[in-house]
N, C-alpha and C. Protein backbone atom coordinates (compact mmCIF):
# COMPACT_ATOMS: atom_id res chain seq x y z
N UNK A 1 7.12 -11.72 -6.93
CA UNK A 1 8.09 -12.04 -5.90
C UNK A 1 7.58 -11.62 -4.52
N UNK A 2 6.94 -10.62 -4.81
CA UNK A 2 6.69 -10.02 -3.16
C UNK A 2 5.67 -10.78 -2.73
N UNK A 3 4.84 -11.60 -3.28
CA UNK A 3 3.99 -12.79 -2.92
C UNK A 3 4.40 -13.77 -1.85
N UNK A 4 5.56 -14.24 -2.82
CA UNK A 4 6.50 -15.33 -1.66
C UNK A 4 7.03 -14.39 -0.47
N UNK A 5 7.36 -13.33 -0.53
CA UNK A 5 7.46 -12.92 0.61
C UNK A 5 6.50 -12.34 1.52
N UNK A 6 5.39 -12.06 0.86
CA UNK A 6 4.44 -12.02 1.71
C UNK A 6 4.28 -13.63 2.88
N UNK A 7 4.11 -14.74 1.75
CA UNK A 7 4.03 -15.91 2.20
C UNK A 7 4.89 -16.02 3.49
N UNK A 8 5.84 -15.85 3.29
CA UNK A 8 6.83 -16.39 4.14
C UNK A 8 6.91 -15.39 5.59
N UNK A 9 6.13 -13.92 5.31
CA UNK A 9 6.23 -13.29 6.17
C UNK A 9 4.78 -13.63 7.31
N UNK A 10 4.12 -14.43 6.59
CA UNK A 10 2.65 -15.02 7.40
C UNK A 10 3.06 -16.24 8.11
N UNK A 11 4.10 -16.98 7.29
CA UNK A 11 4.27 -18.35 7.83
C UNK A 11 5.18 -18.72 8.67
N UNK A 12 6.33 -17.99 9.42
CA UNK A 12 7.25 -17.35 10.15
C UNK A 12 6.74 -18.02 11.22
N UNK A 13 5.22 -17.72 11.49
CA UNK A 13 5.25 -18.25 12.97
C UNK A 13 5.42 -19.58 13.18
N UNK A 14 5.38 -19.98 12.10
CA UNK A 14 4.84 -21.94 12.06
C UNK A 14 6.43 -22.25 11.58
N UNK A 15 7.27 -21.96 11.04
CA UNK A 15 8.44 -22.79 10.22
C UNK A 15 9.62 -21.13 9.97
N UNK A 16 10.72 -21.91 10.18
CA UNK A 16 11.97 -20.71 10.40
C UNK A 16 11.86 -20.19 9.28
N UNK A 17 12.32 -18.69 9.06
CA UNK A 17 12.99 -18.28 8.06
C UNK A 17 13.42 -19.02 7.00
N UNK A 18 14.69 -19.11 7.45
CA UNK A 18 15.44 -20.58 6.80
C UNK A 18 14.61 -21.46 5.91
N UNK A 19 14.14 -21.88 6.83
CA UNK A 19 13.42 -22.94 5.90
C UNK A 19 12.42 -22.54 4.74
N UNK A 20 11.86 -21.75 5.12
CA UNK A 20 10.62 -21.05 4.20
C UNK A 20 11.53 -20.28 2.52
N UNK A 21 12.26 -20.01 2.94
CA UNK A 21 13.18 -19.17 2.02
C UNK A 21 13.87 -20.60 1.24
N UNK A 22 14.16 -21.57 1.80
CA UNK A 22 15.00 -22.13 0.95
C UNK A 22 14.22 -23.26 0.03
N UNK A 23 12.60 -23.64 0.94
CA UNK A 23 11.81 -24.33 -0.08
C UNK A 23 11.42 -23.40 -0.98
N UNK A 24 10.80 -21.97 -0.91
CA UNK A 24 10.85 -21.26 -2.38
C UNK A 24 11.96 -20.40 -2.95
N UNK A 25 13.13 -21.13 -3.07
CA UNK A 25 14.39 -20.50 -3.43
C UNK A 25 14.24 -19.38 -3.59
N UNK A 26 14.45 -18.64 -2.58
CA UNK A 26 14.33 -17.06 -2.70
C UNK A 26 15.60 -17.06 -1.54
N UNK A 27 16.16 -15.48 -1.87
CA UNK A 27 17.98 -15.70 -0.66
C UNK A 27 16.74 -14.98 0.48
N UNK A 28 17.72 -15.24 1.88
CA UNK A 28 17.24 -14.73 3.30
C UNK A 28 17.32 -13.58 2.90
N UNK A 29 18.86 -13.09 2.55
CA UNK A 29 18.98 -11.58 2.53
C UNK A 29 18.03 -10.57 1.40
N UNK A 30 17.15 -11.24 0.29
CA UNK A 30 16.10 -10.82 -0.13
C UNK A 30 14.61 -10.35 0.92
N UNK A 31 14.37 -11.43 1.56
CA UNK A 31 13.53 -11.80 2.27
C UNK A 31 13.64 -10.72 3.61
N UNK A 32 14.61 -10.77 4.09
CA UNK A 32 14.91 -9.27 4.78
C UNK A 32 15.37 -7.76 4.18
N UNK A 33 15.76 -7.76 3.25
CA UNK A 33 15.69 -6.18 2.52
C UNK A 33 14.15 -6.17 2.04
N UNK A 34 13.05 -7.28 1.77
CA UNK A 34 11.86 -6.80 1.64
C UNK A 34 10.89 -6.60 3.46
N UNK A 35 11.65 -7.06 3.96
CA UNK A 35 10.93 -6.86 5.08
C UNK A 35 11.26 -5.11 5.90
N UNK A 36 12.44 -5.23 5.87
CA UNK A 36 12.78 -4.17 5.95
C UNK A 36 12.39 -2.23 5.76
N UNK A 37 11.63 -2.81 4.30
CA UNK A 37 11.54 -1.57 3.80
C UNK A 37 9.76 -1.95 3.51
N UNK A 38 9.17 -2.52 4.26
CA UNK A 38 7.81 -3.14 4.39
C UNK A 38 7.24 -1.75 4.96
N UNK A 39 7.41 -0.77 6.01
CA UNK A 39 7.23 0.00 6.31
C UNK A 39 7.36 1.38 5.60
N UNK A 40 8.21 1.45 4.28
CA UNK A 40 8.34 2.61 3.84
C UNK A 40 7.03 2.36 2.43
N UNK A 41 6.97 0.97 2.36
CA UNK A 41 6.09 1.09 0.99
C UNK A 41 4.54 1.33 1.91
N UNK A 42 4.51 1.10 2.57
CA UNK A 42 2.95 1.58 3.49
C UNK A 42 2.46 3.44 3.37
N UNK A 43 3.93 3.72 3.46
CA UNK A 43 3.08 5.18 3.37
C UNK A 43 2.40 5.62 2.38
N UNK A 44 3.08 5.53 1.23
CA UNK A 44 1.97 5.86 -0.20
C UNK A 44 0.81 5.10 -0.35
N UNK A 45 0.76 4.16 0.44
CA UNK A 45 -0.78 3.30 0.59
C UNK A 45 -1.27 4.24 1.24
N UNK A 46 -1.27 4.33 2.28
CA UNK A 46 -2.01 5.37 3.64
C UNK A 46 -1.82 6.79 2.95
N UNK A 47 -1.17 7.32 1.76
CA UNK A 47 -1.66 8.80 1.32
C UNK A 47 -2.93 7.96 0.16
N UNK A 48 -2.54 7.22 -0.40
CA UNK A 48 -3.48 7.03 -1.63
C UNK A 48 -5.13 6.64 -0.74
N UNK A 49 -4.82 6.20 0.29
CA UNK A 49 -6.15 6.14 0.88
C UNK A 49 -6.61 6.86 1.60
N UNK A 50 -5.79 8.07 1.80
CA UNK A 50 -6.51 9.41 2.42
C UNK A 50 -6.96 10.11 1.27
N UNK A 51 -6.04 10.33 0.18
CA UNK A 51 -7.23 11.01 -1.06
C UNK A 51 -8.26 10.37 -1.68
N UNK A 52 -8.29 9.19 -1.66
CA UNK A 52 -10.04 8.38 -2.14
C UNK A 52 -10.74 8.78 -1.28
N UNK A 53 -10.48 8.66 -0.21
CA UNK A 53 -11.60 9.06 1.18
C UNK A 53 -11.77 10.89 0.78
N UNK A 54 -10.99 11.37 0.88
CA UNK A 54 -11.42 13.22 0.19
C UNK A 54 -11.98 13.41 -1.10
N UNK A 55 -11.80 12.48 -1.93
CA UNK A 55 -12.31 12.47 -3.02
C UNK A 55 -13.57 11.56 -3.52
N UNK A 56 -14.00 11.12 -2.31
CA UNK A 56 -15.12 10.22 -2.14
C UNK A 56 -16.21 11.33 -1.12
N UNK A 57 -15.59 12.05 0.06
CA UNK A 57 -16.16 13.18 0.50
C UNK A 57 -16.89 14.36 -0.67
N UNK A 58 -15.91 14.77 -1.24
CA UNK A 58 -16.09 15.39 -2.15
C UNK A 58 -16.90 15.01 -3.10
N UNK A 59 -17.15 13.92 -3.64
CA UNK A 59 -18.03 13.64 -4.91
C UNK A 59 -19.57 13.45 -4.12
N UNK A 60 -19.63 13.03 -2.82
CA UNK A 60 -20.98 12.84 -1.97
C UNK A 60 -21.11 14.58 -1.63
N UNK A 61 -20.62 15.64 -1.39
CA UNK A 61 -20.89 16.32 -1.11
C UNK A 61 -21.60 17.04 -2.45
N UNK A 62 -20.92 17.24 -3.68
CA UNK A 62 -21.46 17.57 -4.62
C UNK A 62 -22.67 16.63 -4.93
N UNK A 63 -23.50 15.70 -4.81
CA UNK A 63 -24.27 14.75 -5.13
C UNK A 63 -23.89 14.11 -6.46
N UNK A 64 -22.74 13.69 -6.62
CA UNK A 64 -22.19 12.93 -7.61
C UNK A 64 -22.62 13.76 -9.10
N UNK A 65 -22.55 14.75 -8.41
CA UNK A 65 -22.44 15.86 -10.24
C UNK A 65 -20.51 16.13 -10.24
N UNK A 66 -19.93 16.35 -9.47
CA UNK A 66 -18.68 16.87 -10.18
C UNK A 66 -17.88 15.44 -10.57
N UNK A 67 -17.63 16.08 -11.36
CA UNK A 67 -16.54 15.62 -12.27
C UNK A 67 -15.01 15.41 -12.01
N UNK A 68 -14.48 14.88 -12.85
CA UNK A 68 -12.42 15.00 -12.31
C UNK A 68 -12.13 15.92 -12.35
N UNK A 69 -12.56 17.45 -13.09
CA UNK A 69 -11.88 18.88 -13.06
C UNK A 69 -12.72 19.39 -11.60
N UNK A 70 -13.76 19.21 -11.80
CA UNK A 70 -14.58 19.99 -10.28
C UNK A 70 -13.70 19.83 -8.98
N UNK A 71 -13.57 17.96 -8.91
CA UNK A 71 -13.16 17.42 -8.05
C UNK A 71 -11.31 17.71 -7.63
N UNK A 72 -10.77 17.77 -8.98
CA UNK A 72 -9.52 18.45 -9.31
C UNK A 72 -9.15 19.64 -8.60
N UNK A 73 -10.10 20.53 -8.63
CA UNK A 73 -10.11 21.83 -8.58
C UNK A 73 -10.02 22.14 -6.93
N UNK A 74 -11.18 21.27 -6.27
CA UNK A 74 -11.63 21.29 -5.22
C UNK A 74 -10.50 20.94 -4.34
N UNK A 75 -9.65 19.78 -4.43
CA UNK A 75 -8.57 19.19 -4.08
C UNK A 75 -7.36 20.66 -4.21
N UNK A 76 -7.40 20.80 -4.76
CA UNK A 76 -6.06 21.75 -4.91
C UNK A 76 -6.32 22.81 -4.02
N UNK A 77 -7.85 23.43 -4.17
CA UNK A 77 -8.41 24.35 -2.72
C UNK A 77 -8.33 24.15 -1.77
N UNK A 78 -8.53 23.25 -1.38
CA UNK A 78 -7.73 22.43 -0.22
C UNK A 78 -6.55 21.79 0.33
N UNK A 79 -5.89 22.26 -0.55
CA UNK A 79 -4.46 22.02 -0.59
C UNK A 79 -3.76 20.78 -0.45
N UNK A 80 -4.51 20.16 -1.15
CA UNK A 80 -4.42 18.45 -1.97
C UNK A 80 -3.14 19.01 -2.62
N UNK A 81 -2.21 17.47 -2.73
CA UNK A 81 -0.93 18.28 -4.06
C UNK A 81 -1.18 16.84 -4.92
């Protein structure tokens, strides 16, 4: 579902709301409670991609010897949660 609304949130500039919503039968008021809360699902993106990046630091710093407990360990020393 969040596809079509992705869709519809790209194609906005070219063709109304309205319209976009009602050729892929999806309601407006869907289409805006996902837009809406478009901003709250971003943050756990932007944490999940600050710990790959520390945990990508981390595995280059060890020269790709540690492991998920090393790396585990290391994270929590640092006050990773």
């Amino acid at each position: 579902m969040s596809e079509m609304y992705r869709f519809i949130c790209v194609e906005k500039a070219q063709f109304t709301v309205v319209l976009l919503c009602a050729v892929l039968g999806v309601a407006r008021s869907s289409y805006y409670a996902w837009e809406a809360g478009k901003q709250a699902r971003g943050v756990p993106e932007r944490e999940d991609l600050a710990l790959v990046q520390e945990i990508t630091v981390i595995r280059v710093a060890s020269k790709r010897t540690y492991g998920v407990p090393r790396v585990h360990a290391e994270l929590r020393r640092r006050g990773a949660q």
